[in-house]
PDB file of N, CA and C in Angstrom:
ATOM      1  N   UNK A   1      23.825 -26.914  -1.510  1.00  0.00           N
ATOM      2  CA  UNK A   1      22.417 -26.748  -1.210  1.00  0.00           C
ATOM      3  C   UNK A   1      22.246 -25.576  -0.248  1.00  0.00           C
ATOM      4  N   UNK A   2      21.225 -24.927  -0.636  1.00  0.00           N
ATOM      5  CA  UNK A   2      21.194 -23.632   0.258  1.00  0.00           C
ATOM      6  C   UNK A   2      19.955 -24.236   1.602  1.00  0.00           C
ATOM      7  N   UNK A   3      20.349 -22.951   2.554  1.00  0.00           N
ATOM      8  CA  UNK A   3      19.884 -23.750   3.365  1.00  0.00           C
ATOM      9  C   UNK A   3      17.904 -22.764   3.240  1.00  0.00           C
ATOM     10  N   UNK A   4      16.817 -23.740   3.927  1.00  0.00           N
ATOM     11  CA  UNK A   4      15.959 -23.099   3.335  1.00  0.00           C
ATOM     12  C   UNK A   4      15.529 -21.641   4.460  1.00  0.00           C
ATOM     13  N   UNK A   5      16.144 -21.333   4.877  1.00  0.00           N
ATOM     14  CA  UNK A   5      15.733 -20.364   6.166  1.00  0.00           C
ATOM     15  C   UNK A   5      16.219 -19.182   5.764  1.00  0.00           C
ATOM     16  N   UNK A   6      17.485 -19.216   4.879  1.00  0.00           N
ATOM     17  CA  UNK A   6      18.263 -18.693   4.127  1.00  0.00           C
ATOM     18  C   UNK A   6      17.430 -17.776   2.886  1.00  0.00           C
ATOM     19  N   UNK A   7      17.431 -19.241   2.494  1.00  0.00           N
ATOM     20  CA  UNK A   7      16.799 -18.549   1.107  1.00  0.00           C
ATOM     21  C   UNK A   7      15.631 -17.927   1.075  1.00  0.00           C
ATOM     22  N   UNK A   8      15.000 -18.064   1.889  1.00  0.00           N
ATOM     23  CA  UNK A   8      13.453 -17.183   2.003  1.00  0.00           C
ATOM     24  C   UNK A   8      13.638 -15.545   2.633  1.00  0.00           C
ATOM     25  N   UNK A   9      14.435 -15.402   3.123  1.00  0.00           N
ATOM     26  CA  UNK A   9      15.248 -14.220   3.212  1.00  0.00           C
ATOM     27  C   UNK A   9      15.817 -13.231   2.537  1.00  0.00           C
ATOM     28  N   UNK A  10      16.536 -13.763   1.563  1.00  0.00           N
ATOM     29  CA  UNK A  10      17.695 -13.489   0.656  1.00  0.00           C
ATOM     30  C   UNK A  10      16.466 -12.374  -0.204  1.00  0.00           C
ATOM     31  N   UNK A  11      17.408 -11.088  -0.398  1.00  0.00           N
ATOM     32  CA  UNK A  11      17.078 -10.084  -1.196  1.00  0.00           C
ATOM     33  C   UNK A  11      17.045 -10.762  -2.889  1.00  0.00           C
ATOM     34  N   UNK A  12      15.199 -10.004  -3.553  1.00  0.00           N
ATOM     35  CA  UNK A  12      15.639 -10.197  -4.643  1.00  0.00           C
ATOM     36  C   UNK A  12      15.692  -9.141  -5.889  1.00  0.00           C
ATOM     37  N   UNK A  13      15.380  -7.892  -5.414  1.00  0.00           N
ATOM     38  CA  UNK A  13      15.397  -6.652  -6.256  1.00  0.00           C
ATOM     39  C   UNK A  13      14.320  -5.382  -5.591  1.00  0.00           C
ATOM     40  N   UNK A  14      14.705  -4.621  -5.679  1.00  0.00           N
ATOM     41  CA  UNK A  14      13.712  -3.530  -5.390  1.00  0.00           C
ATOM     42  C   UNK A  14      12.533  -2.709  -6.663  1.00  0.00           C
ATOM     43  N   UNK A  15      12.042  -1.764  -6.233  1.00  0.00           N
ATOM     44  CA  UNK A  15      10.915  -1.624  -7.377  1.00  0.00           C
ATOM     45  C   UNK A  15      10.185   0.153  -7.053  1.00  0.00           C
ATOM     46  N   UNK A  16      10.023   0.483  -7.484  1.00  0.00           N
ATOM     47  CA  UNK A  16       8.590   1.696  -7.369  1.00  0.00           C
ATOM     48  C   UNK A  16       7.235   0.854  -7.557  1.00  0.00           C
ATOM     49  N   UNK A  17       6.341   1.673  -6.688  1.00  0.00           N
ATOM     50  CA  UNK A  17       4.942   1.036  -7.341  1.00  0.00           C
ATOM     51  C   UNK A  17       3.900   2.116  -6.880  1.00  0.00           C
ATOM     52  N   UNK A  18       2.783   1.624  -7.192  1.00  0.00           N
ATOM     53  CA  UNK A  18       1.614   2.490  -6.576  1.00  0.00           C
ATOM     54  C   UNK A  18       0.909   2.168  -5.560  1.00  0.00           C
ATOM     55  N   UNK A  19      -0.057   2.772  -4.833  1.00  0.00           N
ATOM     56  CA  UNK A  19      -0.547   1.805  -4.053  1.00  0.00           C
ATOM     57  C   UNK A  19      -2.337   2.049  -4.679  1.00  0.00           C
ATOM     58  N   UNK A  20      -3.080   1.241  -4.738  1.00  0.00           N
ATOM     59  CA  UNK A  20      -4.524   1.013  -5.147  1.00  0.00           C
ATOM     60  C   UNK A  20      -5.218   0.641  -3.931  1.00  0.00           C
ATOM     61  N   UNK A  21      -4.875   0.139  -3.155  1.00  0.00           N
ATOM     62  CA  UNK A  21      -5.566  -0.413  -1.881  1.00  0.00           C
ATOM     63  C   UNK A  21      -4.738  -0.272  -0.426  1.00  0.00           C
ATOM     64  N   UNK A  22      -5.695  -0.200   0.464  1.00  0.00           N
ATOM     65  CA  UNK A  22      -4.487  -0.520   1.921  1.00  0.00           C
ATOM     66  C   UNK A  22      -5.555  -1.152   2.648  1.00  0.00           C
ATOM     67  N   UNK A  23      -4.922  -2.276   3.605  1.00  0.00           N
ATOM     68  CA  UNK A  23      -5.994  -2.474   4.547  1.00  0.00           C
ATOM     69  C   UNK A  23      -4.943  -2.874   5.518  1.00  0.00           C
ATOM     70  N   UNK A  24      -4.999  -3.088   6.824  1.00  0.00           N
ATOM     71  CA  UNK A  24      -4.524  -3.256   8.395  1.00  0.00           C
ATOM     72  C   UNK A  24      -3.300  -3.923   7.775  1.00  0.00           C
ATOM     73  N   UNK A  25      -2.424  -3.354   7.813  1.00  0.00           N
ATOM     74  CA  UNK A  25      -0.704  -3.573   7.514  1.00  0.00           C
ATOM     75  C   UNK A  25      -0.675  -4.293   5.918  1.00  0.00           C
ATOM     76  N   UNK A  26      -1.170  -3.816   5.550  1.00  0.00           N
ATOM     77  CA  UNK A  26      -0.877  -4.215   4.071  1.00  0.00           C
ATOM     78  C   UNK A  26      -1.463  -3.518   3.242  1.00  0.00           C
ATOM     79  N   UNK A  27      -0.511  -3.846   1.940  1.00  0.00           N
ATOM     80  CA  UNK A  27      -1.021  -2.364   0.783  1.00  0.00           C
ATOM     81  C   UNK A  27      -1.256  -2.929  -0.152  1.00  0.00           C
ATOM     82  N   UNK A  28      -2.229  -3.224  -1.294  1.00  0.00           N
ATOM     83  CA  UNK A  28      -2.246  -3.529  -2.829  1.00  0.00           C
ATOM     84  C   UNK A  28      -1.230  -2.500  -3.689  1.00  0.00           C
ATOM     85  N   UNK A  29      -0.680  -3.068  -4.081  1.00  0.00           N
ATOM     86  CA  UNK A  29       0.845  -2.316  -5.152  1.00  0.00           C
ATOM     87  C   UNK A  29       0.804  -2.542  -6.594  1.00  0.00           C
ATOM     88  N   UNK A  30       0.482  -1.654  -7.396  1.00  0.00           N
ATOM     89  CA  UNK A  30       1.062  -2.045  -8.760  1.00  0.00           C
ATOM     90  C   UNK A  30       2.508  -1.898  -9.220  1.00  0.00           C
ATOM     91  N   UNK A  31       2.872  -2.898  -9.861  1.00  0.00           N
ATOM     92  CA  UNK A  31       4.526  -2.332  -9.741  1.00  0.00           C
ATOM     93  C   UNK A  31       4.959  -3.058 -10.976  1.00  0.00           C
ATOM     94  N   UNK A  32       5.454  -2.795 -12.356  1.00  0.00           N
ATOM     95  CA  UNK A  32       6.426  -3.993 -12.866  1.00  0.00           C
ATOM     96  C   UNK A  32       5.081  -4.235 -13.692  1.00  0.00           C
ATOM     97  N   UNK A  33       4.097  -3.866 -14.059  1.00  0.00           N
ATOM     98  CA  UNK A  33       2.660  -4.442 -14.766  1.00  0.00           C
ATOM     99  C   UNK A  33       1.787  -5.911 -13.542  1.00  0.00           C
ATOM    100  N   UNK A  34       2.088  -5.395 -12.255  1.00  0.00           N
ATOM    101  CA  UNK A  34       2.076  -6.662 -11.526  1.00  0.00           C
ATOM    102  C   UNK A  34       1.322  -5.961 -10.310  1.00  0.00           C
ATOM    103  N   UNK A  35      -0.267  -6.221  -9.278  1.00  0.00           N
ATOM    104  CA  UNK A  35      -0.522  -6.375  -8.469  1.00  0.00           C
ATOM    105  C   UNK A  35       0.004  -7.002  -7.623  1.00  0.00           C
ATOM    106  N   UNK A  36       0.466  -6.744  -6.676  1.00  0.00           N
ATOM    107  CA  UNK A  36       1.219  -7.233  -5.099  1.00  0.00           C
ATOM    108  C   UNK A  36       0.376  -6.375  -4.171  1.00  0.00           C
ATOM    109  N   UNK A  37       0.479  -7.753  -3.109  1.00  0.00           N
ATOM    110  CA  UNK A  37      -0.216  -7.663  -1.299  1.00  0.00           C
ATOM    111  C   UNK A  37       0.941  -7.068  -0.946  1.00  0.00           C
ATOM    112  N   UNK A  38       1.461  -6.128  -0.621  1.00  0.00           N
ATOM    113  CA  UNK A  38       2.937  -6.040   0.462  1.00  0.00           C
ATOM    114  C   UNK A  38       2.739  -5.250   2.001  1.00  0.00           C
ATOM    115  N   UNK A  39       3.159  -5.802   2.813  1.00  0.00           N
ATOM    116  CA  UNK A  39       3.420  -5.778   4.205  1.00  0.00           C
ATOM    117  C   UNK A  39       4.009  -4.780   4.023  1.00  0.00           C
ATOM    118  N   UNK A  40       4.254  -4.217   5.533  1.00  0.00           N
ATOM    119  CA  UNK A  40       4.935  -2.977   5.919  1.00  0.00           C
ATOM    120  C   UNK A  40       6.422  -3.593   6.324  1.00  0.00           C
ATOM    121  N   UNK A  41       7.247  -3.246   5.773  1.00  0.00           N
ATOM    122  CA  UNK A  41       8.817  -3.134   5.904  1.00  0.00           C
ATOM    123  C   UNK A  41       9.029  -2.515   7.416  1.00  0.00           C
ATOM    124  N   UNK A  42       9.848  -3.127   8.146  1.00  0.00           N
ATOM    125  CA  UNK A  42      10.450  -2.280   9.906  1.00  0.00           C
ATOM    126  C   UNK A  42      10.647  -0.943   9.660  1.00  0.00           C
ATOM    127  N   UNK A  43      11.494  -0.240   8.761  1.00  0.00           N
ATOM    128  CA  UNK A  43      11.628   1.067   8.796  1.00  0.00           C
ATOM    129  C   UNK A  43      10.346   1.909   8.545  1.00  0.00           C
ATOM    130  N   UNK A  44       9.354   1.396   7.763  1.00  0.00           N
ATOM    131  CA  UNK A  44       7.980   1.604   7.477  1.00  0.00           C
ATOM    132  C   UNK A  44       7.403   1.797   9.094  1.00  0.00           C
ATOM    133  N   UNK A  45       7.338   0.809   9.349  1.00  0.00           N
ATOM    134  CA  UNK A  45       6.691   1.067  10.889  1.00  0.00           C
ATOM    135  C   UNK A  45       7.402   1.721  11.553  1.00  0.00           C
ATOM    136  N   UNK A  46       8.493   1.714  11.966  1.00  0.00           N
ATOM    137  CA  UNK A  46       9.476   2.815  12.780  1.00  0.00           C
ATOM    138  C   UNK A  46       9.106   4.020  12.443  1.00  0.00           C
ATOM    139  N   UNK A  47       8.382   4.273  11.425  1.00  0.00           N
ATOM    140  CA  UNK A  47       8.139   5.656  11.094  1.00  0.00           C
ATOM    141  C   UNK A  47       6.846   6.236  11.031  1.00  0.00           C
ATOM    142  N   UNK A  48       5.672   5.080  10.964  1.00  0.00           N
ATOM    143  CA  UNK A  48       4.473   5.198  11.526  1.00  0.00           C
ATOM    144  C   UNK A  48       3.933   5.402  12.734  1.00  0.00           C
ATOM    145  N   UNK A  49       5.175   4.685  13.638  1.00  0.00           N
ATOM    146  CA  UNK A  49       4.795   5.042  15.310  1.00  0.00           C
ATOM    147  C   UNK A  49       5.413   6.037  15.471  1.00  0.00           C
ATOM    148  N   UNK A  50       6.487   7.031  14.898  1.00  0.00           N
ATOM    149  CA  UNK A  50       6.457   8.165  15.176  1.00  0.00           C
ATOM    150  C   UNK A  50       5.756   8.982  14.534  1.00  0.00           C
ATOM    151  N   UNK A  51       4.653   9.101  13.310  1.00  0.00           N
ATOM    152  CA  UNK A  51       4.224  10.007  12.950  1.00  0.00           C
ATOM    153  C   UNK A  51       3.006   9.047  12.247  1.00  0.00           C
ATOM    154  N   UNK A  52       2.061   9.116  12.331  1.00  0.00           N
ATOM    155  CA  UNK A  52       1.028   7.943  11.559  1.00  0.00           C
ATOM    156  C   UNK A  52       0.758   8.288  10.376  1.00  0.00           C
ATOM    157  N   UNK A  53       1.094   9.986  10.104  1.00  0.00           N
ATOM    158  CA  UNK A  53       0.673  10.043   8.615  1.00  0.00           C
ATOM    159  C   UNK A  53       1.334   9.866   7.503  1.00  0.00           C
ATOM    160  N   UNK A  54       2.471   8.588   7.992  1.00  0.00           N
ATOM    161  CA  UNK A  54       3.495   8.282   7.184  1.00  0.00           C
ATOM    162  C   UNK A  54       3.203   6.639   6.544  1.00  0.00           C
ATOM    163  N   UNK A  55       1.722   6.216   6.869  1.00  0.00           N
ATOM    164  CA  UNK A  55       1.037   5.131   6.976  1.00  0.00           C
ATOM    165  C   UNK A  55       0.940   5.456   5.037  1.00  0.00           C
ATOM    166  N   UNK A  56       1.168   4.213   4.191  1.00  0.00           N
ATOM    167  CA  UNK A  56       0.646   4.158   2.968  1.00  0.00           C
ATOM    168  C   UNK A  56      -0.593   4.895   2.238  1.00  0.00           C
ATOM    169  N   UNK A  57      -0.663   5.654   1.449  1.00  0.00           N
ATOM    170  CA  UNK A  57      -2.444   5.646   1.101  1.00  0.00           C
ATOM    171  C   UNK A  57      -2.762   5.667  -0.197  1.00  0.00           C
ATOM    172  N   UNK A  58      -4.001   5.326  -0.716  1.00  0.00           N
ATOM    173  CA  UNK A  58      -3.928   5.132  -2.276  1.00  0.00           C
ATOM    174  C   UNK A  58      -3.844   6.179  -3.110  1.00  0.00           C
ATOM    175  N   UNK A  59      -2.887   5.758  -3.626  1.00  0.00           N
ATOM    176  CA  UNK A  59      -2.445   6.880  -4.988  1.00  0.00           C
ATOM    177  C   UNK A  59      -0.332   7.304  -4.772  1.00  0.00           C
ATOM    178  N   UNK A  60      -0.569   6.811  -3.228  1.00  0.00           N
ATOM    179  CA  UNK A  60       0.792   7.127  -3.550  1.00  0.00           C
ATOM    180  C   UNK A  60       1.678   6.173  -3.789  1.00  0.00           C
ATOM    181  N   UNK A  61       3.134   6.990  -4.027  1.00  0.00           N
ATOM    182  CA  UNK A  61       4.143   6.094  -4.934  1.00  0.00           C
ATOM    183  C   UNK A  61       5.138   5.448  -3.890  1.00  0.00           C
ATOM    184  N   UNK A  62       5.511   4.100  -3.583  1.00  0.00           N
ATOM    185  CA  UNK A  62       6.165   3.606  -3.212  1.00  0.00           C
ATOM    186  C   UNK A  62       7.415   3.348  -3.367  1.00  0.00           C
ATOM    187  N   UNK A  63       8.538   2.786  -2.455  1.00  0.00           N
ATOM    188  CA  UNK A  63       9.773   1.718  -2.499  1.00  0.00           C
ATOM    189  C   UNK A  63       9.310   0.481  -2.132  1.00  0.00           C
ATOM    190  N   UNK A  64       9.673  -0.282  -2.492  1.00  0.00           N
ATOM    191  CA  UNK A  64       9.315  -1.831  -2.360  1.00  0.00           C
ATOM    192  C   UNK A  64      10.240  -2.752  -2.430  1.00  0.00           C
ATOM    193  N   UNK A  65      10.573  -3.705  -1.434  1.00  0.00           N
ATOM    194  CA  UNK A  65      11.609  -4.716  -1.244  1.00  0.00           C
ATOM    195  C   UNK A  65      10.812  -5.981  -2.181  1.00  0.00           C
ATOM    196  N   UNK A  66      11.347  -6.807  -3.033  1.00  0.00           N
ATOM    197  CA  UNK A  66      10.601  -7.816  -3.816  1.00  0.00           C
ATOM    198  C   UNK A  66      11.921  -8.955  -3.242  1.00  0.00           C
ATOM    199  N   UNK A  67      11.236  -9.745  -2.225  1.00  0.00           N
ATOM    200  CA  UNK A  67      12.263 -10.801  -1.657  1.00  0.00           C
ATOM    201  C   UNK A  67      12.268 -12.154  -3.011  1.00  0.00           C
ATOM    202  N   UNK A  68      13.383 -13.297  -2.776  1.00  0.00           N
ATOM    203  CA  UNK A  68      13.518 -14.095  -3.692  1.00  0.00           C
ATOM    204  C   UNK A  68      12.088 -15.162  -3.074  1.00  0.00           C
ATOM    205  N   UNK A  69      11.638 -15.206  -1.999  1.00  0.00           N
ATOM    206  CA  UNK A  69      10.822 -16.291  -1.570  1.00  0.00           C
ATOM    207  C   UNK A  69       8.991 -15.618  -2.521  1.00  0.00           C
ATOM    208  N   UNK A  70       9.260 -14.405  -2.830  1.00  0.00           N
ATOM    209  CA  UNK A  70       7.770 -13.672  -3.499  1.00  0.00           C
ATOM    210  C   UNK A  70       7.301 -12.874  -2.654  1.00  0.00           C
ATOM    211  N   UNK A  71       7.493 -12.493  -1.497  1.00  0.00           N
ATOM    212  CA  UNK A  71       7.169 -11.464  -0.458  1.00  0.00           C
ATOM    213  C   UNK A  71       7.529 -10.280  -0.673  1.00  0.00           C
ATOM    214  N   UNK A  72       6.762  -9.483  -0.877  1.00  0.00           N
ATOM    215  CA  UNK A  72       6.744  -8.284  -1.179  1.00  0.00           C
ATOM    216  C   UNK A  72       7.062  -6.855  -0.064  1.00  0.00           C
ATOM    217  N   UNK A  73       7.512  -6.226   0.098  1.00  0.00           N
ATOM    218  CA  UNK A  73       7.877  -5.233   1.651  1.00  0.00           C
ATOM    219  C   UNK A  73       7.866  -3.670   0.888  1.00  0.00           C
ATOM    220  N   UNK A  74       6.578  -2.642   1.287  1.00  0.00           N
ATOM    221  CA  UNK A  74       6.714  -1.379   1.632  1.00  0.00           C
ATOM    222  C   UNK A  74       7.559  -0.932   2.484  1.00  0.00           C
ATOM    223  N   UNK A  75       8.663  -0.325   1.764  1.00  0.00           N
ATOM    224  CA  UNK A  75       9.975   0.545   2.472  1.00  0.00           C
ATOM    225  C   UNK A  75       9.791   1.911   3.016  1.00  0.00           C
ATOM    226  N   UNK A  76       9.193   2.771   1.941  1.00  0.00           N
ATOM    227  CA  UNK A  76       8.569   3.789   2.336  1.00  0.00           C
ATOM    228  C   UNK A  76       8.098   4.716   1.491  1.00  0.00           C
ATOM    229  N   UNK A  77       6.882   5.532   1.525  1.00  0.00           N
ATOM    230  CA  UNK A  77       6.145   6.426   0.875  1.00  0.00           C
ATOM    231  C   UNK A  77       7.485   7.463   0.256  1.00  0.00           C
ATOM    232  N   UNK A  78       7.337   7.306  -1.111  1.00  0.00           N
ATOM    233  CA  UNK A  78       8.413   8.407  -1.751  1.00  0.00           C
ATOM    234  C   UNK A  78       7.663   9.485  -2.420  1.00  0.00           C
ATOM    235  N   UNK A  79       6.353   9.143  -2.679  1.00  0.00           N
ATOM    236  CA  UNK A  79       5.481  10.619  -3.046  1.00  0.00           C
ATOM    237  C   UNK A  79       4.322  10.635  -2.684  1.00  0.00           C
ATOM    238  N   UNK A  80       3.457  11.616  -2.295  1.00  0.00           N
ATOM    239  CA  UNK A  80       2.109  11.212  -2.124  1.00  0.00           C
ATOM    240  C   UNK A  80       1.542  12.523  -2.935  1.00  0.00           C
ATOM    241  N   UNK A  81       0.138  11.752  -3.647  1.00  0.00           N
ATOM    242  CA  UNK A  81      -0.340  13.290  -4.644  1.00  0.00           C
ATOM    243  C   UNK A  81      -0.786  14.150  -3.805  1.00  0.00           C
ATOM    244  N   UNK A  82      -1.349  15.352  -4.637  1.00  0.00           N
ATOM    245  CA  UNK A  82      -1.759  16.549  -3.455  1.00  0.00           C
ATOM    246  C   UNK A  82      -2.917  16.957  -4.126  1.00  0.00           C
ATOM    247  N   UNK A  83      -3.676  17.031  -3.161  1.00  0.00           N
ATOM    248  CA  UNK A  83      -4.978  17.034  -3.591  1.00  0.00           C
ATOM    249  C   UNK A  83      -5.241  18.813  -4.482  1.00  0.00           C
ATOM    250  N   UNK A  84      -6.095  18.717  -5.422  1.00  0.00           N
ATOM    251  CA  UNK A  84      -6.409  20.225  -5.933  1.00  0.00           C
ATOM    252  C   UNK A  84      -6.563  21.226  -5.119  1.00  0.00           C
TER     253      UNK A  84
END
């Protein structure tokens, strides 16, 4: 039996996605044909308090931690479009 503190932890695959929405530490993600809420990942923030314009925004393309418990984690902005 696993233990349950454990298992809500435990890595369950990573992903690309988009982002469609952001609001106060969290991003709407399409990813996989799938809308996800995902939180900001520690290295995410470690990198927002040094530079804020490293904060999510819509349209750009993500890394995403997809835990086994369904929690979703922004790792970090891997593209952002550029405007015309």
């Amino acid at each position: 039996m696993s233990h349950p503190r454990r298992a809500a932890t435990r890595f369950a695959g990573s992903a690309n996605g988009r982002v469609t929405a952001v609001h106060p530490g969290v991003a709407e993600v399409v990813h996989d044909g799938h809308l996800s809420r995902a939180s900001y990942g520690g290295g995410l923030l470690a990198d927002m308090a040094r530079d804020p314009e490293r904060e999510p925004r819509v349209g750009d393309r993500v890394r995403l931690t997809c835990w086994a418990d369904g929690h979703v984690t922004v790792d970090r902005v891997v593209a952002r479009p550029v405007a015309p």
